[in-house]
C-alpha atoms as a PDB file:
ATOM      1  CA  UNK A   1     -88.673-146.328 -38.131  1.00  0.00           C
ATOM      2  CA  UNK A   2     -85.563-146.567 -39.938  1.00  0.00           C
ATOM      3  CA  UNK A   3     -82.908-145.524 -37.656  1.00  0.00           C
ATOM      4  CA  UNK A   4     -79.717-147.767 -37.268  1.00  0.00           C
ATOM      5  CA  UNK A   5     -79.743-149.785 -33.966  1.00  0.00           C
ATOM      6  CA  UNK A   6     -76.463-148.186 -32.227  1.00  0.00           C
ATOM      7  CA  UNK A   7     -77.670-144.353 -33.739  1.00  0.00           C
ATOM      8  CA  UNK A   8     -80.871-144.805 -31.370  1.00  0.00           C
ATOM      9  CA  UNK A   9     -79.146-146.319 -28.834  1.00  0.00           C
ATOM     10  CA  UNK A  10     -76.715-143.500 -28.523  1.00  0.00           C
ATOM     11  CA  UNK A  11     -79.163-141.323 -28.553  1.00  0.00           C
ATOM     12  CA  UNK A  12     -81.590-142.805 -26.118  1.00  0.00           C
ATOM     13  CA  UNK A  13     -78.783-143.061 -23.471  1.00  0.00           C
ATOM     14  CA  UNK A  14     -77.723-139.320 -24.228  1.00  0.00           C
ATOM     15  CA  UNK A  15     -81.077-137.974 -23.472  1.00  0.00           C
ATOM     16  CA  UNK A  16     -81.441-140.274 -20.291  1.00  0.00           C
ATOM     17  CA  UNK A  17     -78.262-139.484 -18.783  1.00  0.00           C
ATOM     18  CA  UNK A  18     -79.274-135.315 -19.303  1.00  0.00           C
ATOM     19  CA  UNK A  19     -82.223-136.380 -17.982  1.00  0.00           C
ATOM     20  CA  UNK A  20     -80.723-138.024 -14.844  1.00  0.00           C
ATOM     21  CA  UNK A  21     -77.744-135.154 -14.245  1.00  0.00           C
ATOM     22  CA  UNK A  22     -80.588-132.426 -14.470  1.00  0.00           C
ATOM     23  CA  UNK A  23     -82.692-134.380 -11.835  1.00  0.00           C
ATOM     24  CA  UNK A  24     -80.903-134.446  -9.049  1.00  0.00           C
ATOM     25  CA  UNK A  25     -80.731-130.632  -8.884  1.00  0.00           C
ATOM     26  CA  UNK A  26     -84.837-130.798  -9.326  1.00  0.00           C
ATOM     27  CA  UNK A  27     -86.404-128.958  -5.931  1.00  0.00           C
ATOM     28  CA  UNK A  28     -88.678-131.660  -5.349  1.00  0.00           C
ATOM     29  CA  UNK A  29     -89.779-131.062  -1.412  1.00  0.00           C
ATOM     30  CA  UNK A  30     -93.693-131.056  -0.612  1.00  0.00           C
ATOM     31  CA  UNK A  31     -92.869-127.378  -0.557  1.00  0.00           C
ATOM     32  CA  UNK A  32     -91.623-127.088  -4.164  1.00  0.00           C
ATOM     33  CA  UNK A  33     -93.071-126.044  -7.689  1.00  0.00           C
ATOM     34  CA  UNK A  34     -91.648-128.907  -9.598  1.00  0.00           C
ATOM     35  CA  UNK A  35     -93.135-127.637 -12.581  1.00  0.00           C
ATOM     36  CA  UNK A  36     -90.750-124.863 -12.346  1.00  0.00           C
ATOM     37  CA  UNK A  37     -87.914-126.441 -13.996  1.00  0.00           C
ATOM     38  CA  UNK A  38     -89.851-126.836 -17.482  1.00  0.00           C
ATOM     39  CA  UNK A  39     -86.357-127.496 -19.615  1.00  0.00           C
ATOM     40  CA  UNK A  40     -86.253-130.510 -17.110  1.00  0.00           C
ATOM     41  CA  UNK A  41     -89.642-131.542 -17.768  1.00  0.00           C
ATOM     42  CA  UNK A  42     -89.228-131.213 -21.792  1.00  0.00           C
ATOM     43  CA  UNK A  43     -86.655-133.625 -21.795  1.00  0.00           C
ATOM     44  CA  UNK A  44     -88.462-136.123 -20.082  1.00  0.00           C
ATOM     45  CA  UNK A  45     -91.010-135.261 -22.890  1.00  0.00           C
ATOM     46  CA  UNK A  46     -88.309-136.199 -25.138  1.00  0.00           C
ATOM     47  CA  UNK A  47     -87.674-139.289 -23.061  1.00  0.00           C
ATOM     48  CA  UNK A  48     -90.947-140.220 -23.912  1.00  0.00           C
ATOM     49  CA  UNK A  49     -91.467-139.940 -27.275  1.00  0.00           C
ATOM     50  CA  UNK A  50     -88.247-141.941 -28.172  1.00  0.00           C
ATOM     51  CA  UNK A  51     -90.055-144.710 -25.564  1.00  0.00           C
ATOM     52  CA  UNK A  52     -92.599-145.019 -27.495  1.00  0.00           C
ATOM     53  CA  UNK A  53     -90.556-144.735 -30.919  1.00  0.00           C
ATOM     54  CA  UNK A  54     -89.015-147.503 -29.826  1.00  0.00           C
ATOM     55  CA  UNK A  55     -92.105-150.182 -28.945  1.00  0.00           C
ATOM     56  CA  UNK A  56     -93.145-149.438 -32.364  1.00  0.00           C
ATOM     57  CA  UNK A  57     -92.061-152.535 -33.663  1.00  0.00           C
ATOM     58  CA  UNK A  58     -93.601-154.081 -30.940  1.00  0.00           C
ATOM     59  CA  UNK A  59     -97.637-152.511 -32.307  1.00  0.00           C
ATOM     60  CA  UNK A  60     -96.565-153.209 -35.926  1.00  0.00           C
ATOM     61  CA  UNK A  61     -96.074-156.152 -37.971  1.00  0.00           C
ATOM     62  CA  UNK A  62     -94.696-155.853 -41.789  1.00  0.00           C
ATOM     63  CA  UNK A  63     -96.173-157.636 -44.214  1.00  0.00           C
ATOM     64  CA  UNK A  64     -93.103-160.061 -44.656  1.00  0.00           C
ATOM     65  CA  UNK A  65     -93.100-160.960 -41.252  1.00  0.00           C
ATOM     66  CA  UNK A  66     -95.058-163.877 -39.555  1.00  0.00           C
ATOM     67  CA  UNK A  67     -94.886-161.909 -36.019  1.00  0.00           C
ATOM     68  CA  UNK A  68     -94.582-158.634 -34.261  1.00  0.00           C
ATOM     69  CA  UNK A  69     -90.999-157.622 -33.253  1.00  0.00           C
ATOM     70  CA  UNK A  70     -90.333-156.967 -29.586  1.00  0.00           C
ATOM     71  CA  UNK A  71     -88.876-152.910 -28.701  1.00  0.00           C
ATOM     72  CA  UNK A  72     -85.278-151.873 -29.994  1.00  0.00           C
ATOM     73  CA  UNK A  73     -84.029-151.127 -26.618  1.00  0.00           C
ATOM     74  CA  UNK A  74     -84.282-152.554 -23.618  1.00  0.00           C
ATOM     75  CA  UNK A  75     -86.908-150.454 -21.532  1.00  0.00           C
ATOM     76  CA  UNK A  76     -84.497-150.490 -18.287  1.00  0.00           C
ATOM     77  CA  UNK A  77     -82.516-148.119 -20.926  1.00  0.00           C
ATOM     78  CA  UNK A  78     -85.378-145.394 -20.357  1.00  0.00           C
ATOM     79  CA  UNK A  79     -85.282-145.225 -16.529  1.00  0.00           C
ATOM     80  CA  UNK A  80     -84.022-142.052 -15.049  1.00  0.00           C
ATOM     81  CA  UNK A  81     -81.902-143.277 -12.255  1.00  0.00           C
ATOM     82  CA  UNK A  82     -81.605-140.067 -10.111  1.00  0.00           C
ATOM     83  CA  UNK A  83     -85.392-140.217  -9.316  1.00  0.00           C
ATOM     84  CA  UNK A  84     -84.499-142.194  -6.858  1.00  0.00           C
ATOM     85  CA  UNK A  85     -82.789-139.919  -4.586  1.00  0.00           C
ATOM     86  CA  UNK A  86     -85.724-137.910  -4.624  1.00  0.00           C
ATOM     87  CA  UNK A  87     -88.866-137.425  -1.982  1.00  0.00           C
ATOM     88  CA  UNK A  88     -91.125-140.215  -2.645  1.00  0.00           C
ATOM     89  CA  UNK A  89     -93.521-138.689  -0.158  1.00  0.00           C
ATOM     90  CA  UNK A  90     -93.831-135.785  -1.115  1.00  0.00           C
ATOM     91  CA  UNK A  91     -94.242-136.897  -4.869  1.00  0.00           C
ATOM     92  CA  UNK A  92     -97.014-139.331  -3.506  1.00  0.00           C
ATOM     93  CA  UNK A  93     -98.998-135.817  -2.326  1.00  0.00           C
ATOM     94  CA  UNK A  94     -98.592-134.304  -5.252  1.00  0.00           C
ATOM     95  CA  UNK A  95    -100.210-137.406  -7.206  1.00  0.00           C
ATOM     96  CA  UNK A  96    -102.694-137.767  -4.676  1.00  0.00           C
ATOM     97  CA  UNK A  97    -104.255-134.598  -4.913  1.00  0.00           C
ATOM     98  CA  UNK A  98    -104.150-133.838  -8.830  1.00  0.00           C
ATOM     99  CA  UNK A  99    -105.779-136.776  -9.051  1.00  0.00           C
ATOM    100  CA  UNK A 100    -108.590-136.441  -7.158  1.00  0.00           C
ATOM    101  CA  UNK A 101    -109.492-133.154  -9.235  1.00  0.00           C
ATOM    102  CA  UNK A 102    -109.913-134.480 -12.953  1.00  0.00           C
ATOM    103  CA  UNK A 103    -108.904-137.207 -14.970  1.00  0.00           C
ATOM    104  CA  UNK A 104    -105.137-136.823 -15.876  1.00  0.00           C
ATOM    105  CA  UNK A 105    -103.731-136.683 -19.566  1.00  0.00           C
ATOM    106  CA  UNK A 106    -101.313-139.946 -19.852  1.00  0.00           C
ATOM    107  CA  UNK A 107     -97.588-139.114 -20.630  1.00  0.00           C
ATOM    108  CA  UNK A 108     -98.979-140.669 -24.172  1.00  0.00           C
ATOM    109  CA  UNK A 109    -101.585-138.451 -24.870  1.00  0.00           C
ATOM    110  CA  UNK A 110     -99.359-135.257 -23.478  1.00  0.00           C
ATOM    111  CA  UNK A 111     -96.415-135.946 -25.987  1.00  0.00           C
ATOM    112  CA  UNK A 112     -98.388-137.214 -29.072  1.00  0.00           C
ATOM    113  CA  UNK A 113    -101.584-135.085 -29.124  1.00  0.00           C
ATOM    114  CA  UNK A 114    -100.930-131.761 -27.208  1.00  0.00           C
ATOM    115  CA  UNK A 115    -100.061-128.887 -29.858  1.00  0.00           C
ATOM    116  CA  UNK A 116     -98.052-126.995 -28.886  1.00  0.00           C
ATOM    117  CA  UNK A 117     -96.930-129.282 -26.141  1.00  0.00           C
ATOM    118  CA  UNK A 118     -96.859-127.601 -22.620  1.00  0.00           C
ATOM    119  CA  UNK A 119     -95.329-128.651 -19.561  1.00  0.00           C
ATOM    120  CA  UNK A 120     -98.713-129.127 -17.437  1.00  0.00           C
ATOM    121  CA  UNK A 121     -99.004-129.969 -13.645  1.00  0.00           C
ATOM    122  CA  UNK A 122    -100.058-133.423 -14.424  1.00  0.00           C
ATOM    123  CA  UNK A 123     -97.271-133.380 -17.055  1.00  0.00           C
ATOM    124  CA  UNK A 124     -95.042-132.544 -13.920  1.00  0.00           C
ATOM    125  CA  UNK A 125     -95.514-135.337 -11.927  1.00  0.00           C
ATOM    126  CA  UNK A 126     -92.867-138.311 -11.742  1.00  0.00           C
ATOM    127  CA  UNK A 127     -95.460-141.169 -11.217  1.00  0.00           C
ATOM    128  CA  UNK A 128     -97.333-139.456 -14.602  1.00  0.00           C
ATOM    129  CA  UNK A 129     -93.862-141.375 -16.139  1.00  0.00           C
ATOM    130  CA  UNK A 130     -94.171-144.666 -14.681  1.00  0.00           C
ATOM    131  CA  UNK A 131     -92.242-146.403 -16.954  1.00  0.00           C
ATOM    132  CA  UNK A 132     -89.135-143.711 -16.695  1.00  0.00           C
ATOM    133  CA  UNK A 133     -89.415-144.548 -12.607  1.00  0.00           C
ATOM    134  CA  UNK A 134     -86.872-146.394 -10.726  1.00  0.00           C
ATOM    135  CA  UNK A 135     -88.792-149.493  -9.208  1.00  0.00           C
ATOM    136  CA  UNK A 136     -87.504-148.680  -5.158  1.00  0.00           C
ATOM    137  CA  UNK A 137     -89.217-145.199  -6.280  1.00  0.00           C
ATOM    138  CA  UNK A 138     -92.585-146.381  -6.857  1.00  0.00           C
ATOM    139  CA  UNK A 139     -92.532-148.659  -4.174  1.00  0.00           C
ATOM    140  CA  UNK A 140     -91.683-145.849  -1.519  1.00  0.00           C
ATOM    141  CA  UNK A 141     -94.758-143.931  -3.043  1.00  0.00           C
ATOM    142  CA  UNK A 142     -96.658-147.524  -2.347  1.00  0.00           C
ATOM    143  CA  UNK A 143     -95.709-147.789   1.033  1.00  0.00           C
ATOM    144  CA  UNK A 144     -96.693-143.639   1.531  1.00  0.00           C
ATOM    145  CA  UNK A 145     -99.892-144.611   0.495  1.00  0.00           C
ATOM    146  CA  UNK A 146    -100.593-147.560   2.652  1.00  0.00           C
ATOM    147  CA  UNK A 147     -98.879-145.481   5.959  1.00  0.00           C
ATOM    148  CA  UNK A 148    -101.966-143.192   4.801  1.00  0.00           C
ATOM    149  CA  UNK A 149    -104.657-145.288   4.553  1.00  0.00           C
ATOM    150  CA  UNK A 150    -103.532-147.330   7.579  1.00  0.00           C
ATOM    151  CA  UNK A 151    -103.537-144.056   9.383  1.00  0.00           C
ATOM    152  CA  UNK A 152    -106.929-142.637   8.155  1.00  0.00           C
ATOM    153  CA  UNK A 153    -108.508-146.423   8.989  1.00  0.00           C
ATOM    154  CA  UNK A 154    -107.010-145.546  12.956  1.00  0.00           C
ATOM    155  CA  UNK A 155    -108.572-142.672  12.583  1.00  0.00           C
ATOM    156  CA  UNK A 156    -111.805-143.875  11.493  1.00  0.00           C
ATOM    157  CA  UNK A 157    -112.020-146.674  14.589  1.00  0.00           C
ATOM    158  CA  UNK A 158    -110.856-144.011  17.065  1.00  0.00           C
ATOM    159  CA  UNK A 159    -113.131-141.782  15.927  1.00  0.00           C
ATOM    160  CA  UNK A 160    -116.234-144.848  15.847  1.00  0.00           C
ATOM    161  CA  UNK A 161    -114.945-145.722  19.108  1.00  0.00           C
ATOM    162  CA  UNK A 162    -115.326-142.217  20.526  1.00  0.00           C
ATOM    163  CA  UNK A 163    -118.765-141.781  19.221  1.00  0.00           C
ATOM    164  CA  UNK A 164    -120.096-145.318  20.881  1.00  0.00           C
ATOM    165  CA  UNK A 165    -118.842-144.044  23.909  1.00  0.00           C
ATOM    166  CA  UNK A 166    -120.871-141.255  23.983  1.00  0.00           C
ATOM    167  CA  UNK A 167    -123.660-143.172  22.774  1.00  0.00           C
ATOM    168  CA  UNK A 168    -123.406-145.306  25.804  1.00  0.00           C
ATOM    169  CA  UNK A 169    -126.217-145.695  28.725  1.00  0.00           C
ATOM    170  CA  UNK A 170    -123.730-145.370  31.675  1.00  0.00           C
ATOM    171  CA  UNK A 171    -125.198-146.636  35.145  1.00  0.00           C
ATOM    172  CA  UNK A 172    -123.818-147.462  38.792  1.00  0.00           C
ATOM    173  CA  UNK A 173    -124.628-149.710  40.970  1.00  0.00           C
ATOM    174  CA  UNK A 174    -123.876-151.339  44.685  1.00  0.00           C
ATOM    175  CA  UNK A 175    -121.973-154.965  44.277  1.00  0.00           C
ATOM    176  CA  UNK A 176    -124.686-156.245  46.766  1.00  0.00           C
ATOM    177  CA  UNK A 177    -127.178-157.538  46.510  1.00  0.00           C
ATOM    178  CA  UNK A 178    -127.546-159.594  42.835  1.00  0.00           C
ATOM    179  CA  UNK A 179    -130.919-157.897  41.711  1.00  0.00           C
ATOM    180  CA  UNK A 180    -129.245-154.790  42.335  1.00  0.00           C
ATOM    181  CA  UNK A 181    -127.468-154.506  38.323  1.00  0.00           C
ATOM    182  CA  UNK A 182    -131.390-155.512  37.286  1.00  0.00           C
ATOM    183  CA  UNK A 183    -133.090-152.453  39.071  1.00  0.00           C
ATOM    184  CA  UNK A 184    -130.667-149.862  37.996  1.00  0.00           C
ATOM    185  CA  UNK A 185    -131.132-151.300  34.153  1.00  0.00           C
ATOM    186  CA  UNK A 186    -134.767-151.298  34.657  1.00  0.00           C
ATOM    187  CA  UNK A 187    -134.519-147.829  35.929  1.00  0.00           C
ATOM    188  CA  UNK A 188    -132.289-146.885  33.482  1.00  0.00           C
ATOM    189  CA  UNK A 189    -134.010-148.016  30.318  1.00  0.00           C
ATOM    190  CA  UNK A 190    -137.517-146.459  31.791  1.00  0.00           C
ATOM    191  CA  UNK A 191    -136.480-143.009  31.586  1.00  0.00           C
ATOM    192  CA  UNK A 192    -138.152-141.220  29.080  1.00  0.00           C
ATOM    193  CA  UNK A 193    -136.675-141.044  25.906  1.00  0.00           C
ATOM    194  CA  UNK A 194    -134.199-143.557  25.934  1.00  0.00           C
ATOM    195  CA  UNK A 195    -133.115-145.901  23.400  1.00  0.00           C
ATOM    196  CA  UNK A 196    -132.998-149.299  23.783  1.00  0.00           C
ATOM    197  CA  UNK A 197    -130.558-149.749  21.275  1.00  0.00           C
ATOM    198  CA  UNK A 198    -127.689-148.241  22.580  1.00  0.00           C
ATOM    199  CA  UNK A 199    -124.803-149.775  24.818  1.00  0.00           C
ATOM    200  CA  UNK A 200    -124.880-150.211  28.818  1.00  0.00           C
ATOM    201  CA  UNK A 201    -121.918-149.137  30.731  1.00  0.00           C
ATOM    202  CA  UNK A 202    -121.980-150.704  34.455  1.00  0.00           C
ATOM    203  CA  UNK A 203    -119.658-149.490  36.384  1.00  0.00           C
ATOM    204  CA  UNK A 204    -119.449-150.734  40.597  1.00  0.00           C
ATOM    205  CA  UNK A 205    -119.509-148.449  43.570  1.00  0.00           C
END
């Protein structure tokens, strides 16, 4: 495109600082509709498109040149700031569970292809905008993720640990004499029905 360096530049910052003032009033709780605030959401749309207006010249080479320009604009120009004030946790649920359902439309696809374009509940999602999110954002929503895996893998060994238990072959028996652990074994793995293959639990009178 065509557009004079400091014209897009103006107008890049303008629609990220609207962008950032309008954010910070966004209900964004685990409790929230996020998607509520669609004029919010349509400028990030906006956002977007001038993103990727700008890495044009980084996809297209003209025919006098011997190699592809890099983007107009820094990219750190595109960052909406005031996301980072906002629940990473919560955000991380939200992400989590649209995206177990069905494969989400990138911020790409939603700006370029959808017609009309509609403010979506993938749409609606700041980690949908990776590239508009503050780093320390994305790496709270990391470290909610591994808090959540390390605590379903507890879970998990607990819950193993539980079941072996009650898989066990518990048996008592007198600390005298020696052969005494061997007889109750014996007699413990004779009973009908019993598996071998499970655990043996001695415990001493």
């Amino acid at each position: 495109f065509d557009w004079p360096l400091p014209l897009f530049q103006d107008l890049v910052q303008a629609v990220a600082d609207v962008a950032d003032a309008k954010v910070v009033h966004l209900e964004d709780g685990s409790d929230c509709n996020i998607q509520a605030d669609a004029p919010f959401w349509r400028i990030v749309g906006l956002l977007q498109l001038l993103r990727l207006a700008n890495e044009l010249p980084a996809r297209e080479r003209r025919l006098d040149e011997l190699a592809l320009r890099g983007p107009r604009v820094a990219s750190s120009q595109f960052v909406i700031g005031g996301i980072d004030k906002c629940d990473a946790h919560a955000e991380y649920q939200r992400w989590r569970d649209r995206s177990s359902l069905e494969r989400q439309k990138t911020a790409e696809e939603a700006v370029l292809e959808s017609d009309p374009f509609e403010v979506t509940e993938d749409f609606a999602l700041f980690l949908t905008h990776g590239c508009l999110v503050p780093i320390g954002f994305r790496q709270r929503c990391i470290e909610a993720d591994a808090e959540e895996a390390l605590g379903d893998a507890r879970s998990l060994s607990i819950s193993g640990m539980l079941r072996r238990r009650s898989r066990e072959i518990r048996i008592k028996v007198p600390r005298e004499p020696d052969s005494a652990i061997l007889k109750a074994v014996v007699h413990a793995l004779g009973q009908k029905g019993q598996h071998t293959s499970r655990h043996l639990s001695v415990m001493f009178e």
